[in-house]
PDB file of N, CA and C in Angstrom:
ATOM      1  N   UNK A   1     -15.031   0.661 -29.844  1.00  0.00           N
ATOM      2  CA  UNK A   1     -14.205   1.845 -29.919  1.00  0.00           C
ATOM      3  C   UNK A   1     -13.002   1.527 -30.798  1.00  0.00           C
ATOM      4  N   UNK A   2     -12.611   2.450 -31.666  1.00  0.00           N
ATOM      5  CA  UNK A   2     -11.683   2.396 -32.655  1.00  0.00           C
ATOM      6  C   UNK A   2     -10.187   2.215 -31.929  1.00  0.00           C
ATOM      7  N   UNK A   3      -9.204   2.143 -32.542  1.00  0.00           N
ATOM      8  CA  UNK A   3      -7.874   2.388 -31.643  1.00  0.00           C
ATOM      9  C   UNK A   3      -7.637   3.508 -31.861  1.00  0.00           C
ATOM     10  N   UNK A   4      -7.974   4.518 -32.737  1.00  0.00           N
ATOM     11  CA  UNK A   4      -7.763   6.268 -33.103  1.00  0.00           C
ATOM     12  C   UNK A   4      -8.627   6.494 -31.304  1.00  0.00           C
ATOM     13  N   UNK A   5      -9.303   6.181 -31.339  1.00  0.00           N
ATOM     14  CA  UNK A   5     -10.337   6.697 -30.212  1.00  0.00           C
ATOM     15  C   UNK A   5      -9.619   6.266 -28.860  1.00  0.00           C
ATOM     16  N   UNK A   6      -8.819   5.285 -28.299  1.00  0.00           N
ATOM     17  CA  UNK A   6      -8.608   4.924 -27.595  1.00  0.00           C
ATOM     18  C   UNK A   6      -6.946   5.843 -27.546  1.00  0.00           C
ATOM     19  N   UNK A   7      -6.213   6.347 -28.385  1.00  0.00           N
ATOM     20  CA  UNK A   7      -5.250   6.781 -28.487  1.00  0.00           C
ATOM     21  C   UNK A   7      -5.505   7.963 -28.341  1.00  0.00           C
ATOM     22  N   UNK A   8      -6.411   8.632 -29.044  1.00  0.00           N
ATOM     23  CA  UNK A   8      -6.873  10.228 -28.702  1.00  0.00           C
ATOM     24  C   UNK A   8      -7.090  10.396 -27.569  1.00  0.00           C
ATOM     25  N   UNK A   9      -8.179   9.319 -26.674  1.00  0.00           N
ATOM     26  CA  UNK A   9      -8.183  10.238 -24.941  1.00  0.00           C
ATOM     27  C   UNK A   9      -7.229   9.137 -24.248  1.00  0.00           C
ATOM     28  N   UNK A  10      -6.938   8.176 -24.443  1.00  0.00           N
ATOM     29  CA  UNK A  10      -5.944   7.548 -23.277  1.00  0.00           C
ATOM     30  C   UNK A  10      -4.233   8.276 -23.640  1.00  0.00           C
ATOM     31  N   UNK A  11      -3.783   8.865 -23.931  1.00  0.00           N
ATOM     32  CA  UNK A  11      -2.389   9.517 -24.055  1.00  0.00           C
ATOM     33  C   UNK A  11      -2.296  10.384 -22.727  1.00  0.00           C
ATOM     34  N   UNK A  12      -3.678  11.435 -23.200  1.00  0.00           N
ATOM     35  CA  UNK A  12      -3.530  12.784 -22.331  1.00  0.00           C
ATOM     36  C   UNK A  12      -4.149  11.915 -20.479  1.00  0.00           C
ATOM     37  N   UNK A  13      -5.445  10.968 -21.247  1.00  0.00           N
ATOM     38  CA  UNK A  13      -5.611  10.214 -19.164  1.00  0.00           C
ATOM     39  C   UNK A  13      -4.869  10.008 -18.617  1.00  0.00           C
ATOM     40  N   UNK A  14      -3.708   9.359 -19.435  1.00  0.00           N
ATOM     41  CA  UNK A  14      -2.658   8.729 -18.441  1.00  0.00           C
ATOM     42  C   UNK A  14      -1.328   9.871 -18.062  1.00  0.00           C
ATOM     43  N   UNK A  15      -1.386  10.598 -18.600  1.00  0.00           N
ATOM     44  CA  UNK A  15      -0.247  12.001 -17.970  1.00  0.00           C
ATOM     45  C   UNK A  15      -1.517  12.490 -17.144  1.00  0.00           C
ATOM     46  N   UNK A  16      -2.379  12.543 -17.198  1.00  0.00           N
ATOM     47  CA  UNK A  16      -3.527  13.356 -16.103  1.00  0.00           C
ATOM     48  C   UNK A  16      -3.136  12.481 -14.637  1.00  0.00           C
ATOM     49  N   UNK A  17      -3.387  11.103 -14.716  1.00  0.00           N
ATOM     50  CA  UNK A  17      -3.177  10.271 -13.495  1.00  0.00           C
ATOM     51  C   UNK A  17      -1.686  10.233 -13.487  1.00  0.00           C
ATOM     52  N   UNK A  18      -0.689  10.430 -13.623  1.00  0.00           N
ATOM     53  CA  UNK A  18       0.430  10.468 -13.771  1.00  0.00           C
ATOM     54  C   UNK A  18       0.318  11.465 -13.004  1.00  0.00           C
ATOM     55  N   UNK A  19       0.132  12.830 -12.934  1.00  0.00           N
ATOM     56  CA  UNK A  19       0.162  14.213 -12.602  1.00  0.00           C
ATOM     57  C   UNK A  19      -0.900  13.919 -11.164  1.00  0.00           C
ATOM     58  N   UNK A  20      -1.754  13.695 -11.020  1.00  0.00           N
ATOM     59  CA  UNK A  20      -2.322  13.834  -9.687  1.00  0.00           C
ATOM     60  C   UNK A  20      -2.088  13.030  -8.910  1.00  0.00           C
ATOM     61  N   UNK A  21      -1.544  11.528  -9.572  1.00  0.00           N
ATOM     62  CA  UNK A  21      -0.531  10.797  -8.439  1.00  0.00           C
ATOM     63  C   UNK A  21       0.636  11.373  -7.852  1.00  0.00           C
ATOM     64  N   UNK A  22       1.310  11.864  -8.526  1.00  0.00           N
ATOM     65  CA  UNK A  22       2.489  12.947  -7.663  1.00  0.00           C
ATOM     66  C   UNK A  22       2.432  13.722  -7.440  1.00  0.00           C
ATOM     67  N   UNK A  23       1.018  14.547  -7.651  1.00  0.00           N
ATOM     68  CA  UNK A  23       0.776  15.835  -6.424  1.00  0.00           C
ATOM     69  C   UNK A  23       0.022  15.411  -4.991  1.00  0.00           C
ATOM     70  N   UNK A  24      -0.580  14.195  -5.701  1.00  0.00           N
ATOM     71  CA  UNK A  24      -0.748  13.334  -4.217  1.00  0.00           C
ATOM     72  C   UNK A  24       0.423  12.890  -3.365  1.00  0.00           C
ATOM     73  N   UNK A  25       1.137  12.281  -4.094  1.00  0.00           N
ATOM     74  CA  UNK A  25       2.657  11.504  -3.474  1.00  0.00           C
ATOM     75  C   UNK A  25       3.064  13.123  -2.485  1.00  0.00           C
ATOM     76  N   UNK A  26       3.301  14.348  -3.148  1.00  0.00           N
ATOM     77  CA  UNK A  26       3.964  15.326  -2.975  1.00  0.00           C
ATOM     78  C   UNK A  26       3.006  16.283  -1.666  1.00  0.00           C
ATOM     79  N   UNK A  27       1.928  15.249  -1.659  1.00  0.00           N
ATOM     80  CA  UNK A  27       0.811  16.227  -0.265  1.00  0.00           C
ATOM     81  C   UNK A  27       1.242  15.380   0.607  1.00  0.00           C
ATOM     82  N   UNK A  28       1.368  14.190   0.747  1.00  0.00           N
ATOM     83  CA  UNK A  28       1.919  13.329   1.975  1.00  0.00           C
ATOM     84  C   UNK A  28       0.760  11.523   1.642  1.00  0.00           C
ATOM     85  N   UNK A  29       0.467  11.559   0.456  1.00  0.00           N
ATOM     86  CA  UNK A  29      -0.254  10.345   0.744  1.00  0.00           C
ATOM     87  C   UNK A  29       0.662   9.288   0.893  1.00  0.00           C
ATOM     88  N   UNK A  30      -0.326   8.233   1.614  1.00  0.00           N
ATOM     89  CA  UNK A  30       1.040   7.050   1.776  1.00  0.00           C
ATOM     90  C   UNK A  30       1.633   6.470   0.367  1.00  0.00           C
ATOM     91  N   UNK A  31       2.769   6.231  -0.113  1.00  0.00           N
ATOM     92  CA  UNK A  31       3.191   5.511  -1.024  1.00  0.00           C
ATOM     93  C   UNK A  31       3.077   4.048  -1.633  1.00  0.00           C
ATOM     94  N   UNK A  32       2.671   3.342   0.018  1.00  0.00           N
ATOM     95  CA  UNK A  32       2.249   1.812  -0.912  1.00  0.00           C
ATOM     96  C   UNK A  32       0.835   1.805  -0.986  1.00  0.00           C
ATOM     97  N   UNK A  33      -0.357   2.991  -1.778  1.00  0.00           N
ATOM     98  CA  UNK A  33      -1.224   2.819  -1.958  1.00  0.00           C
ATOM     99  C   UNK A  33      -1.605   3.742  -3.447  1.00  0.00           C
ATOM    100  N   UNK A  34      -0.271   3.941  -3.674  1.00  0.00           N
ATOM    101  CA  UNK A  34      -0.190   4.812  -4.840  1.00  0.00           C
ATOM    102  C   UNK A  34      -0.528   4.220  -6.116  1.00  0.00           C
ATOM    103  N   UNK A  35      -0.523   2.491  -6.306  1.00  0.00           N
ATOM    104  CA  UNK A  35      -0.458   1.568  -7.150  1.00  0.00           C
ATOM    105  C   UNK A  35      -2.512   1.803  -7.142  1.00  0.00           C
ATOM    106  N   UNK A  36      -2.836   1.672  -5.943  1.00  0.00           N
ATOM    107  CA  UNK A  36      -4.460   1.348  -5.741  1.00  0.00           C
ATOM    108  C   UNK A  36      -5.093   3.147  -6.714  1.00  0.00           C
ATOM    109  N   UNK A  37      -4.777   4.009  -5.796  1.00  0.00           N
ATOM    110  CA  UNK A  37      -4.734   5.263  -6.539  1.00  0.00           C
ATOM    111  C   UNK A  37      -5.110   5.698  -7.856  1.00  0.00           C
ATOM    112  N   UNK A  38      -3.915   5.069  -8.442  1.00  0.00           N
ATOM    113  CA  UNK A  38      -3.735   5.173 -10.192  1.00  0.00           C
ATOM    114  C   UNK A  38      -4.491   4.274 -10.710  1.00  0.00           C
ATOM    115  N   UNK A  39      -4.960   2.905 -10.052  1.00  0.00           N
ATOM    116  CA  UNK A  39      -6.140   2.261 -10.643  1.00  0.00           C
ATOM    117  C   UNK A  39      -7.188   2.889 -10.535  1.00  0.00           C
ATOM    118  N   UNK A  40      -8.012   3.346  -9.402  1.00  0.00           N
ATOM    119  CA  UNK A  40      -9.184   4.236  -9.256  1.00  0.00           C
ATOM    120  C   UNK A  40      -8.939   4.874 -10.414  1.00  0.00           C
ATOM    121  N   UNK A  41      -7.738   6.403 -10.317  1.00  0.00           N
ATOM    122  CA  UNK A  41      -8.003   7.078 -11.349  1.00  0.00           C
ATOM    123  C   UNK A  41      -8.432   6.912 -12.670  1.00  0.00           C
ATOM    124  N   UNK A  42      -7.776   5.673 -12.843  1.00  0.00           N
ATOM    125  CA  UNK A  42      -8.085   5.079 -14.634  1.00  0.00           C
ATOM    126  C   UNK A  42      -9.539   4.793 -14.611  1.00  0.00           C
ATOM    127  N   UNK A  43      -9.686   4.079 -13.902  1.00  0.00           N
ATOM    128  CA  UNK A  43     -11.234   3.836 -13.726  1.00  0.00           C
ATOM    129  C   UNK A  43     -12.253   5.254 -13.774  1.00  0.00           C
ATOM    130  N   UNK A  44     -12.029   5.897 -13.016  1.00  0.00           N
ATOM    131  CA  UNK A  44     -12.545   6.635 -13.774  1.00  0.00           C
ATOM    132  C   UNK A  44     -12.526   7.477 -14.790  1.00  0.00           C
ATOM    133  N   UNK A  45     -11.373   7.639 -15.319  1.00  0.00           N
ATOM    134  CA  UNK A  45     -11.075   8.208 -16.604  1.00  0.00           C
ATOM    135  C   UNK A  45     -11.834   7.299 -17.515  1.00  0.00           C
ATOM    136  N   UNK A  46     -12.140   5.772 -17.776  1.00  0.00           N
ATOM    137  CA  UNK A  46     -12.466   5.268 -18.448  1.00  0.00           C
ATOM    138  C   UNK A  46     -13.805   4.830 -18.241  1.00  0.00           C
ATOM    139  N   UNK A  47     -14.853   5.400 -17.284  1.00  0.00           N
ATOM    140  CA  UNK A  47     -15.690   5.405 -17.411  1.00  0.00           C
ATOM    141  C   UNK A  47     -16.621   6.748 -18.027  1.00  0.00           C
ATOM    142  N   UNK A  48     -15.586   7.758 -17.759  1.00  0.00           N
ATOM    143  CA  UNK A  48     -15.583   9.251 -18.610  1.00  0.00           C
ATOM    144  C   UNK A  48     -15.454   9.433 -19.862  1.00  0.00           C
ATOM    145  N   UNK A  49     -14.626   8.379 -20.374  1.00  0.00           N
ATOM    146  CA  UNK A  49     -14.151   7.854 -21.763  1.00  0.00           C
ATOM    147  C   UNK A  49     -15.446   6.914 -22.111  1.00  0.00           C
ATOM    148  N   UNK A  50     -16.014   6.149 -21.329  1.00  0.00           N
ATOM    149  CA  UNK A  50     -16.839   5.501 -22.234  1.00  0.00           C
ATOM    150  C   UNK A  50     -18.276   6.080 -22.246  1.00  0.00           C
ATOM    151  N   UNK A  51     -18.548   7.171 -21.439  1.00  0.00           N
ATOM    152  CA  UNK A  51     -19.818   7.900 -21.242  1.00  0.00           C
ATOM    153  C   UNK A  51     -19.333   9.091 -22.666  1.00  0.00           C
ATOM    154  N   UNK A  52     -17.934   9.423 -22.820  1.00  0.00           N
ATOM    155  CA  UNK A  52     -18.476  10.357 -24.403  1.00  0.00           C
ATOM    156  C   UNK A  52     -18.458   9.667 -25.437  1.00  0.00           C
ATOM    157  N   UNK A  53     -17.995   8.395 -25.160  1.00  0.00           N
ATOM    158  CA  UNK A  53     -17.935   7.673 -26.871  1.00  0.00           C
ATOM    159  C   UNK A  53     -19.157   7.057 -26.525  1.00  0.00           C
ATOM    160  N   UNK A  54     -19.977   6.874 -25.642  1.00  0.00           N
ATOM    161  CA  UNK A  54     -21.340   6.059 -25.844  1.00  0.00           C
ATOM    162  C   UNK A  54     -21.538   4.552 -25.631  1.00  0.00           C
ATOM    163  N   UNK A  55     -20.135   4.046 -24.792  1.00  0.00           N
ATOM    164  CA  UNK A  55     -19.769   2.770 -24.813  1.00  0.00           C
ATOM    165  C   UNK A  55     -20.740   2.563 -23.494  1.00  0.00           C
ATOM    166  N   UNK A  56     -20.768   1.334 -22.952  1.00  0.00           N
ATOM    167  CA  UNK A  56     -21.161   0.526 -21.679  1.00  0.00           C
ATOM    168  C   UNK A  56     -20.196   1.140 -20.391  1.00  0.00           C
ATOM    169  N   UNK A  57     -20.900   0.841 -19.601  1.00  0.00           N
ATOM    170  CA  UNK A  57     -19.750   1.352 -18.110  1.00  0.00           C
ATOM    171  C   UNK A  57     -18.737  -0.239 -18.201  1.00  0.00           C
ATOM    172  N   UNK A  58     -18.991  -1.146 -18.534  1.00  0.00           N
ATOM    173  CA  UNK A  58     -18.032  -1.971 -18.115  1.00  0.00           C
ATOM    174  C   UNK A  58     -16.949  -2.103 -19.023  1.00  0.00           C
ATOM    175  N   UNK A  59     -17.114  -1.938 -20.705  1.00  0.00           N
ATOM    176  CA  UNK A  59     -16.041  -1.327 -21.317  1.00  0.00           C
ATOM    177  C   UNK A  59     -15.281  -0.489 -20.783  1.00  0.00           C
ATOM    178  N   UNK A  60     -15.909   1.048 -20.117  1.00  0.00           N
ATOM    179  CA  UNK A  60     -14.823   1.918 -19.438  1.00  0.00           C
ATOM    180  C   UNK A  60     -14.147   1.792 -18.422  1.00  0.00           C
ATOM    181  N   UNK A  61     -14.550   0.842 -17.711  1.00  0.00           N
ATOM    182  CA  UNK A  61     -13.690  -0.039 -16.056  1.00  0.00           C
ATOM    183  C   UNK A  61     -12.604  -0.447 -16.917  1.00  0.00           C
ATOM    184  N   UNK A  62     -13.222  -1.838 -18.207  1.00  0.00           N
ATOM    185  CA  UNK A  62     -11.616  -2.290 -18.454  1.00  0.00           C
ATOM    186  C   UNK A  62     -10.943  -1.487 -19.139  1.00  0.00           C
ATOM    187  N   UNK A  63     -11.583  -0.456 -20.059  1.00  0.00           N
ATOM    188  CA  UNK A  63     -10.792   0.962 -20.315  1.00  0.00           C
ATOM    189  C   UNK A  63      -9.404   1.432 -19.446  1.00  0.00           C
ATOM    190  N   UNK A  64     -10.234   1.953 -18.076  1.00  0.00           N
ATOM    191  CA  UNK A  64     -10.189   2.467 -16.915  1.00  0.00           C
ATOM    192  C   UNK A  64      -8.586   1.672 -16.579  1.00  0.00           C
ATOM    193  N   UNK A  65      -9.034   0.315 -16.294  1.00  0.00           N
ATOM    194  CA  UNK A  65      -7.916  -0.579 -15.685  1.00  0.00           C
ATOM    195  C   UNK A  65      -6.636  -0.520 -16.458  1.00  0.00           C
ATOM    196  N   UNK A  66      -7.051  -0.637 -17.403  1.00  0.00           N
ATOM    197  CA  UNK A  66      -5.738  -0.537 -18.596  1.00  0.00           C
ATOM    198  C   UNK A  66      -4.987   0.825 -18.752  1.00  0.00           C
ATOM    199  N   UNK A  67      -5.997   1.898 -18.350  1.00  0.00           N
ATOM    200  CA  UNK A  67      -5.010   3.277 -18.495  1.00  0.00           C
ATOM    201  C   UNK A  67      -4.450   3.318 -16.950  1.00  0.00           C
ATOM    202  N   UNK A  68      -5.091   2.969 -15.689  1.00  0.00           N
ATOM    203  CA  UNK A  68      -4.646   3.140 -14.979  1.00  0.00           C
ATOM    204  C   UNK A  68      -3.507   2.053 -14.690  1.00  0.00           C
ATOM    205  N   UNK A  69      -3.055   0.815 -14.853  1.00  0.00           N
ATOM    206  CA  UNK A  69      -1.878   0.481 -14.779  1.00  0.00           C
ATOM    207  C   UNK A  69      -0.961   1.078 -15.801  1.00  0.00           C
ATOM    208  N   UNK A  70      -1.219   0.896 -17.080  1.00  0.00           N
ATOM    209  CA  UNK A  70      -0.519   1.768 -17.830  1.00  0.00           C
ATOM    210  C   UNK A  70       0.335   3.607 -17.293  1.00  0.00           C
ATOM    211  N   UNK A  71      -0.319   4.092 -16.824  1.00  0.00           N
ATOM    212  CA  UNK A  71      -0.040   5.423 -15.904  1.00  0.00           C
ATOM    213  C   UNK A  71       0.991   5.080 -14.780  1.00  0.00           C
ATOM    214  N   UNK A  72       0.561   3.852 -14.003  1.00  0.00           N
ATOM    215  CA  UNK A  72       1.872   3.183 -13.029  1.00  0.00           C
ATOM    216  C   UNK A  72       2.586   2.826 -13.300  1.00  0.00           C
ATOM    217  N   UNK A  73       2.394   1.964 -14.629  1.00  0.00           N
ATOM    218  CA  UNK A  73       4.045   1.245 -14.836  1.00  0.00           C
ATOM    219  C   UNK A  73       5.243   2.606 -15.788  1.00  0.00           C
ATOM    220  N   UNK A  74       3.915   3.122 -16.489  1.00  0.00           N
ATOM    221  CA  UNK A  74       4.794   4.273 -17.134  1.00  0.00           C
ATOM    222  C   UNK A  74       5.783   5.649 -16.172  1.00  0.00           C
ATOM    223  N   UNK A  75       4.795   5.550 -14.927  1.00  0.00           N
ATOM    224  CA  UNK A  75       5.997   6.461 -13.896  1.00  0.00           C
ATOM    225  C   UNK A  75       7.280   5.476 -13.351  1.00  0.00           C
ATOM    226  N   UNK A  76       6.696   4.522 -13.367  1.00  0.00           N
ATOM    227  CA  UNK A  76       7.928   3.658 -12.271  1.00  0.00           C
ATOM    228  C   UNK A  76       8.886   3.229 -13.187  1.00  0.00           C
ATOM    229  N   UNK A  77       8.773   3.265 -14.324  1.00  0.00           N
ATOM    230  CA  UNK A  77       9.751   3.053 -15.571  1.00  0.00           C
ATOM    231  C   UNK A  77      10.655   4.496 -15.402  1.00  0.00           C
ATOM    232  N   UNK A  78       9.972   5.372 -15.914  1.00  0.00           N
ATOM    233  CA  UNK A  78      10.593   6.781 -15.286  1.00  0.00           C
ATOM    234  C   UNK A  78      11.120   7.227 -14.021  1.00  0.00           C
ATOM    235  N   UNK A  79      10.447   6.498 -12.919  1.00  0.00           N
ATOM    236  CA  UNK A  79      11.186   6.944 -11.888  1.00  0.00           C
ATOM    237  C   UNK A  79      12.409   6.316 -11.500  1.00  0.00           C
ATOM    238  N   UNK A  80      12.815   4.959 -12.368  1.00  0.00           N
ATOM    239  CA  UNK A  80      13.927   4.148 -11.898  1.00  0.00           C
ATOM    240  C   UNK A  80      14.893   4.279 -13.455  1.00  0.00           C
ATOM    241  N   UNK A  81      14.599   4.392 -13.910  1.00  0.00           N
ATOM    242  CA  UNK A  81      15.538   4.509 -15.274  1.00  0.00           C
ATOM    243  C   UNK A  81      16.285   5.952 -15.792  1.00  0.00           C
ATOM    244  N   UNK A  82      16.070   6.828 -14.512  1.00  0.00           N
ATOM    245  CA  UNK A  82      16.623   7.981 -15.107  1.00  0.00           C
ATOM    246  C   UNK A  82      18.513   8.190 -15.719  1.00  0.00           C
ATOM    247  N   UNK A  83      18.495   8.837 -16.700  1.00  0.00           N
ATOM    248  CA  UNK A  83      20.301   8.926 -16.935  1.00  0.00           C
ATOM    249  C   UNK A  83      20.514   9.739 -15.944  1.00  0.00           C
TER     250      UNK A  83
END
């Protein structure tokens, strides 16, 4: 997979898991499992990602893993750094 390709759908995955982690957070899920959460989600975003580009399922896990920490560290950066 190209890095155009990996930039085209991992931008919008990771505001997607970004967004259903805090409508989860905001239904009552517990908070110290929110980290586990956003990994699932990536995971499967990146197995969704590698079923349209035609890749292997295990490319889209480490896909997966990488958007989904990426999605965690990118809220918790935001949630502690606000001006």
């Amino acid at each position: 997979m190209a890095l155009e390709q990996v930039l085209i759908y991992g931008f919008p995955a990771i505001a997607i898991i970004i967004a259903v982690v805090k409508v989860a957070r905001e239904l009552g899920f517990d908070t110290k499992y929110v980290p586990i959460l956003s990994l699932v989600l990536g995971i499967l975003c990146g197995i969704v990602i590698s079923f349209e580009q035609g890749l292997t399922i295990p490319a889209g896990i480490v896909l997966g893993v990488v958007l989904g920490t990426a999605a965690c560290g990118t809220y918790d950066v935001g949630k502690y750094n606000k001006v």
